[in-house]
N, C-alpha and C. Protein backbone atom coordinates (compact mmCIF):
# COMPACT_ATOMS: atom_id res chain seq x y z
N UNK A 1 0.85 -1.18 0.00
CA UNK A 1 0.00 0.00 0.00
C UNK A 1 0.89 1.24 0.00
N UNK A 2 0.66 2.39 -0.72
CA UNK A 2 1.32 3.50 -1.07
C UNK A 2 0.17 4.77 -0.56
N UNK A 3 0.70 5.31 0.18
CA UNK A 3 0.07 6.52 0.71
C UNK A 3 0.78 7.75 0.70
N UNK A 4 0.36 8.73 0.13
CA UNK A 4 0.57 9.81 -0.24
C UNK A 4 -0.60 11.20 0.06
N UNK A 5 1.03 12.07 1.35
CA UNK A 5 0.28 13.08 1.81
C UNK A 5 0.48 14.32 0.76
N UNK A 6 -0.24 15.09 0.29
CA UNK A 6 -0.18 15.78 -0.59
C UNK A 6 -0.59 17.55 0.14
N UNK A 7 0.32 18.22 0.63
CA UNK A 7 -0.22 19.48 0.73
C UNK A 7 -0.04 20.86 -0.64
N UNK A 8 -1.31 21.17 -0.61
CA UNK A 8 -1.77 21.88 -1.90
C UNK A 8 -2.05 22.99 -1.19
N UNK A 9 -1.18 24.36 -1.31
CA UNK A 9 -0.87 25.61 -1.00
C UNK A 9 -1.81 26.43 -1.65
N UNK A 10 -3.11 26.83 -2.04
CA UNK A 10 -3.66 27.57 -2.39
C UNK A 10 -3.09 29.04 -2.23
N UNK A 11 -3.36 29.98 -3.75
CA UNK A 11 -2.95 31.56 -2.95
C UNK A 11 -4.04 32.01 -2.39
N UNK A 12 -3.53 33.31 -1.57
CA UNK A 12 -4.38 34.01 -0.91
C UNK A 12 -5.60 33.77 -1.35
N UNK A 13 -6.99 33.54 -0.60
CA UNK A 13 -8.41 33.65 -0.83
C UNK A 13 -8.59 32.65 -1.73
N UNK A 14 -8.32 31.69 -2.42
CA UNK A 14 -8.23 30.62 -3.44
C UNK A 14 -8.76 29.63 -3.58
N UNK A 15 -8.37 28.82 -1.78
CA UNK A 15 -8.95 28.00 -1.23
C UNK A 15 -10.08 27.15 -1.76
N UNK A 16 -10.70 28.10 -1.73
CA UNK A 16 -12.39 27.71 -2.24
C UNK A 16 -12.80 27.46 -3.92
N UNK A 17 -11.87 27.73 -4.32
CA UNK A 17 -11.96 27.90 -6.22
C UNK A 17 -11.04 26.19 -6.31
N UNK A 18 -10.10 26.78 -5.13
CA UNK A 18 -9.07 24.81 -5.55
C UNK A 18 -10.10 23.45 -5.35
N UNK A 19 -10.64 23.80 -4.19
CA UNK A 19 -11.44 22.20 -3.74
C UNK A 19 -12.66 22.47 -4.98
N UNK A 20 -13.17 23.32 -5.53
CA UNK A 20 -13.92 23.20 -6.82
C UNK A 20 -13.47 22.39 -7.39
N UNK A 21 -12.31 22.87 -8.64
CA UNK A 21 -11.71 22.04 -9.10
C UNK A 21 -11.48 20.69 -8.62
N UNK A 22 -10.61 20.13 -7.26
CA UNK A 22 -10.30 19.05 -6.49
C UNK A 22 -11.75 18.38 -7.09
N UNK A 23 -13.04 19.07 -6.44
CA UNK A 23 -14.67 18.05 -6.57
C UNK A 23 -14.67 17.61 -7.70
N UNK A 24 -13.99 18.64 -8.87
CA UNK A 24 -14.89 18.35 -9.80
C UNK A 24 -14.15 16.80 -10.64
N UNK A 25 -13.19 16.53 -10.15
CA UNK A 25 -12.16 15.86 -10.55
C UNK A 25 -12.32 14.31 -9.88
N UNK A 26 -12.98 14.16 -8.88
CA UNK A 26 -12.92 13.25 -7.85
C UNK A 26 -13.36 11.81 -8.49
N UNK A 27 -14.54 11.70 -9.14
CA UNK A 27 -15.07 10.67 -9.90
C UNK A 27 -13.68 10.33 -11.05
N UNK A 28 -13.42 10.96 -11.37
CA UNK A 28 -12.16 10.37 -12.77
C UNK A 28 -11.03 9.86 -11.73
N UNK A 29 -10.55 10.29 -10.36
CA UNK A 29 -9.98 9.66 -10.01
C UNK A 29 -10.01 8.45 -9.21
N UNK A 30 -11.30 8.93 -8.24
CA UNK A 30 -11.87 7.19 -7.55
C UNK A 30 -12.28 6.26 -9.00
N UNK A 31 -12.23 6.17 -9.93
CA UNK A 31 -12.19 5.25 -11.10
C UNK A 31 -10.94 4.59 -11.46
N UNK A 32 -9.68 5.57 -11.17
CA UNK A 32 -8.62 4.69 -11.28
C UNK A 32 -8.31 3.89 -10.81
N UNK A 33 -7.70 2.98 -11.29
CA UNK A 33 -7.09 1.48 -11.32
C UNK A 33 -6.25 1.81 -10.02
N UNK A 34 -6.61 0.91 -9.27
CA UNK A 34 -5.69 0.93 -7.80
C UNK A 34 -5.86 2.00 -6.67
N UNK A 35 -7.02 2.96 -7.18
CA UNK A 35 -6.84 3.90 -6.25
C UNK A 35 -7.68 3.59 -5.26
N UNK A 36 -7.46 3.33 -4.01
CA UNK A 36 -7.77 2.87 -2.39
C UNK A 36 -9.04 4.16 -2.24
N UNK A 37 -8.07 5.45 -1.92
CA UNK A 37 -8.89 6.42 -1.38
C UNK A 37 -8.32 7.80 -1.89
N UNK A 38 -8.96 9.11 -1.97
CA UNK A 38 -8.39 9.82 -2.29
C UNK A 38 -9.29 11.10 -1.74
N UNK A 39 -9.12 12.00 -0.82
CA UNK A 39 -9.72 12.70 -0.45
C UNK A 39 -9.26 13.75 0.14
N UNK A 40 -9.87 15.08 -0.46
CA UNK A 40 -9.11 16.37 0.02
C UNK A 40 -9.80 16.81 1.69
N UNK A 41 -8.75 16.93 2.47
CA UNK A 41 -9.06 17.46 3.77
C UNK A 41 -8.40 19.18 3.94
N UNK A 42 -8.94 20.15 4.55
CA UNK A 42 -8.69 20.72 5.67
C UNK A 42 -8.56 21.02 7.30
N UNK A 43 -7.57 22.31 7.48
CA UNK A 43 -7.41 22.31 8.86
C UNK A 43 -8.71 22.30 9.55
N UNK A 44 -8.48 21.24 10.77
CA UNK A 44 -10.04 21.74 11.91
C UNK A 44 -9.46 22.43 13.15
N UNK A 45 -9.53 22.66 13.80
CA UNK A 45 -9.20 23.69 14.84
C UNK A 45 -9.47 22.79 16.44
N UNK A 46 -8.31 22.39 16.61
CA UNK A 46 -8.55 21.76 17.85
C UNK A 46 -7.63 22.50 19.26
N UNK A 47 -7.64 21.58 19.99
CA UNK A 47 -7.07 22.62 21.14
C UNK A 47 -5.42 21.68 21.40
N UNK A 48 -4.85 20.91 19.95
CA UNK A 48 -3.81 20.44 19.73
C UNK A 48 -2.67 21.57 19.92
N UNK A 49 -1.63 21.96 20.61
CA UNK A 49 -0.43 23.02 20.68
C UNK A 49 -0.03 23.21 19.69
N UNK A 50 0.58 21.77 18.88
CA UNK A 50 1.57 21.75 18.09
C UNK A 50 1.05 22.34 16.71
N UNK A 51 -0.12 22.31 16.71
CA UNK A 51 -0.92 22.34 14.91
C UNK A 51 -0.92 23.78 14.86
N UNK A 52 -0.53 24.19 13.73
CA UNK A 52 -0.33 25.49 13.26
C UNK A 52 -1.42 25.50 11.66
N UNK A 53 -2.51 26.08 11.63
CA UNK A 53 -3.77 26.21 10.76
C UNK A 53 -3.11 26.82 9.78
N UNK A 54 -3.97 26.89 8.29
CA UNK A 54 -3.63 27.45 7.23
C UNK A 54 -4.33 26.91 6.78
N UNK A 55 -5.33 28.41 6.44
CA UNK A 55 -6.76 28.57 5.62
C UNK A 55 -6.53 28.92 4.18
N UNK A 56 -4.77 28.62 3.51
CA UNK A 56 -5.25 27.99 1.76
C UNK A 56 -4.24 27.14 1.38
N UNK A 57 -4.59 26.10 2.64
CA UNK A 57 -3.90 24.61 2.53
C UNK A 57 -4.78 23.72 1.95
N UNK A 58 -5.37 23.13 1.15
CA UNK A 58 -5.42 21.47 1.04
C UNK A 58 -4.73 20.30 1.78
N UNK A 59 -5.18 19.42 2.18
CA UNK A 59 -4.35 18.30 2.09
C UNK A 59 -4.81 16.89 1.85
N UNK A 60 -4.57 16.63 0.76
CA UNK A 60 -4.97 14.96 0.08
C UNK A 60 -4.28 13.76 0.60
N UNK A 61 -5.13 13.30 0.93
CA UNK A 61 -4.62 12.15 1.53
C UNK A 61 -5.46 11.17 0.40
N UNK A 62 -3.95 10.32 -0.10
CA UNK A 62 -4.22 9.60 -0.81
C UNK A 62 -3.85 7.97 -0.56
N UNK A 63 -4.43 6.90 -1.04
CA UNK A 63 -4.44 5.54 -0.70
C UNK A 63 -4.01 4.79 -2.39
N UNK A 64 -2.83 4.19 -2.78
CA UNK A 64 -3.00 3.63 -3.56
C UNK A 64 -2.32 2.14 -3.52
N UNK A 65 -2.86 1.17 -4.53
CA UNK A 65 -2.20 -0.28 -4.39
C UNK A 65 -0.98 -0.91 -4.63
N UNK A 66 -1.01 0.39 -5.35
CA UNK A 66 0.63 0.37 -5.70
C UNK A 66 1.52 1.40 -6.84
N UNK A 67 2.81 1.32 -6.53
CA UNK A 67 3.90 2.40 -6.62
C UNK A 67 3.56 2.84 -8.67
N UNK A 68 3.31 1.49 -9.08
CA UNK A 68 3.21 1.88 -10.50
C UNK A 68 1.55 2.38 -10.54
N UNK A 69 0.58 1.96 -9.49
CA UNK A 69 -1.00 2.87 -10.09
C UNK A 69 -0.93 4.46 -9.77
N UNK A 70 0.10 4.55 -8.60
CA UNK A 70 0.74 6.09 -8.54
C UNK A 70 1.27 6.81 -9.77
N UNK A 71 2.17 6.42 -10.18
CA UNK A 71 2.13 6.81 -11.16
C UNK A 71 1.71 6.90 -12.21
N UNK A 72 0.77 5.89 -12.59
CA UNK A 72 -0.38 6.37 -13.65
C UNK A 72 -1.50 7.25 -12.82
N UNK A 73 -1.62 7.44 -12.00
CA UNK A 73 -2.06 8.58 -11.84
C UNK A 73 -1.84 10.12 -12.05
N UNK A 74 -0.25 9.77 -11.85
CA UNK A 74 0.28 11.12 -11.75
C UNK A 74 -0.02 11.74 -13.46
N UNK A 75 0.21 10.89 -14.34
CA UNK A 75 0.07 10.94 -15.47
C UNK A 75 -1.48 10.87 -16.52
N UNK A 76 -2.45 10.85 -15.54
CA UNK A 76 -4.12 10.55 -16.55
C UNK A 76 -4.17 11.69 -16.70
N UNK A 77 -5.09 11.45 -18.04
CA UNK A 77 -5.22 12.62 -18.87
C UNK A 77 -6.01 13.82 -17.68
N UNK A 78 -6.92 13.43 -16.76
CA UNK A 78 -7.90 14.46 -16.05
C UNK A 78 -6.84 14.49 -15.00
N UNK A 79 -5.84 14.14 -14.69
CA UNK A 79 -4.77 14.79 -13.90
C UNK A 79 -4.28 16.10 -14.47
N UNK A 80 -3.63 15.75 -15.49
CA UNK A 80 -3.09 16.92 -16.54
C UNK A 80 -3.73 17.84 -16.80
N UNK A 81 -5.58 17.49 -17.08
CA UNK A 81 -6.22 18.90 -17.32
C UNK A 81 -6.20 19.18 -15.99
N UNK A 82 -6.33 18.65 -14.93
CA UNK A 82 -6.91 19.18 -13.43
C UNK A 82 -5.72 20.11 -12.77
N UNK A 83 -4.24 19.82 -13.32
CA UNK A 83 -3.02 20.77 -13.22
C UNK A 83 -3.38 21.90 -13.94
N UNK A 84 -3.95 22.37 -15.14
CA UNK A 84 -3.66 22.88 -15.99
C UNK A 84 -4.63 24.26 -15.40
N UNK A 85 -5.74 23.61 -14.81
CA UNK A 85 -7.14 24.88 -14.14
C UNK A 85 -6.70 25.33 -13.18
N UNK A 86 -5.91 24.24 -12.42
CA UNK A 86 -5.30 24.98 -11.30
C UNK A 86 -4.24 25.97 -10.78
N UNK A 87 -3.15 25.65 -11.75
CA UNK A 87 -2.20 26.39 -12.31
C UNK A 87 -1.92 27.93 -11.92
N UNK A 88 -2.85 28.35 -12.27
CA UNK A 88 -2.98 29.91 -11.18
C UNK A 88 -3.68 29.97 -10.55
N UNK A 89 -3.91 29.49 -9.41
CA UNK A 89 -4.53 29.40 -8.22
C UNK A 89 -3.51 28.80 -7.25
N UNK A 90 -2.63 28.18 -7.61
CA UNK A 90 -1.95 27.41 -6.58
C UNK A 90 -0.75 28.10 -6.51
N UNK A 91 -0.24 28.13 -4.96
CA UNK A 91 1.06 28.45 -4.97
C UNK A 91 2.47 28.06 -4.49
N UNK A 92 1.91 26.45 -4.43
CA UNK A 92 2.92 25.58 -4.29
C UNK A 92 2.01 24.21 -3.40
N UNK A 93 2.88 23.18 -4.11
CA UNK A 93 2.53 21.75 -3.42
C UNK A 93 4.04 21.30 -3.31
N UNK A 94 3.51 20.21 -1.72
CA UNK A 94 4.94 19.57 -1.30
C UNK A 94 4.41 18.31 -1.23
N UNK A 95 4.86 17.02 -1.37
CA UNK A 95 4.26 15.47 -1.42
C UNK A 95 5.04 14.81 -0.30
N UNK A 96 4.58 14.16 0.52
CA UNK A 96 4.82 12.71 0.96
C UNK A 96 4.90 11.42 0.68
N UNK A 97 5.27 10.92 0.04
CA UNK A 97 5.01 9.44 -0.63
C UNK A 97 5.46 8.92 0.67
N UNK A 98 4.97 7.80 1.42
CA UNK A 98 4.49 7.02 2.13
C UNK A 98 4.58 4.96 1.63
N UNK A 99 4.94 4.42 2.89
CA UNK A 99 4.83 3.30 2.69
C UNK A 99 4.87 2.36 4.10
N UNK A 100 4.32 1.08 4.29
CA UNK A 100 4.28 0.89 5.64
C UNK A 100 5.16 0.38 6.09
N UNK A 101 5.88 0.89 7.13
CA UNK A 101 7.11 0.67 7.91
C UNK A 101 7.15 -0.49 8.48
């Protein structure tokens, strides 16, 4: 199993235009081959110390079966358009690729 944390940096005020896009995308990707789970979360506000919030974060947490359905993911065509809308709206993503220890 391959899990991948995905934080998606929205710019200023954005937020809300990215998880559009993210929705509108969701069916082409729960269809792919191997994909476990795939679902965009935000910050919740708990009374945790350590958690530091950020209201135009994403973060996808993703589930896949394996290292090569990752990468056909990274590569489907509604990936590529789903980069392409987002493109100016985003202002940086950092990845986790994940595996069980």
């Amino acid at each position: 199993m391959i899990c991948v944390i995905a934080t998606i940096k929205a710019k200023t005020g954005q937020r809300q235009a990215l998880l559009a896009c993210i929705q509108d995308n969701l069916s082409n990707v729960h269809a792919e081959v191997g994909c476990v789970e795939y679902q965009p979360m935000v910050d919740a506000e708990s009374s945790l110390g350590a958690q530091v919030l950020d209201d135009d974060a994403v973060v996808m947490v993703e589930k896949w079966e394996t290292m090569s359905d990752l990468n056909a993911h990274s590569v489907a065509p509604h990936m590529l358009d789903y980069r392409e809308k987002v493109k100016d709206i985003v202002e940086s993503v950092s990845l986790k690729v994940l595996t069980t220890a």
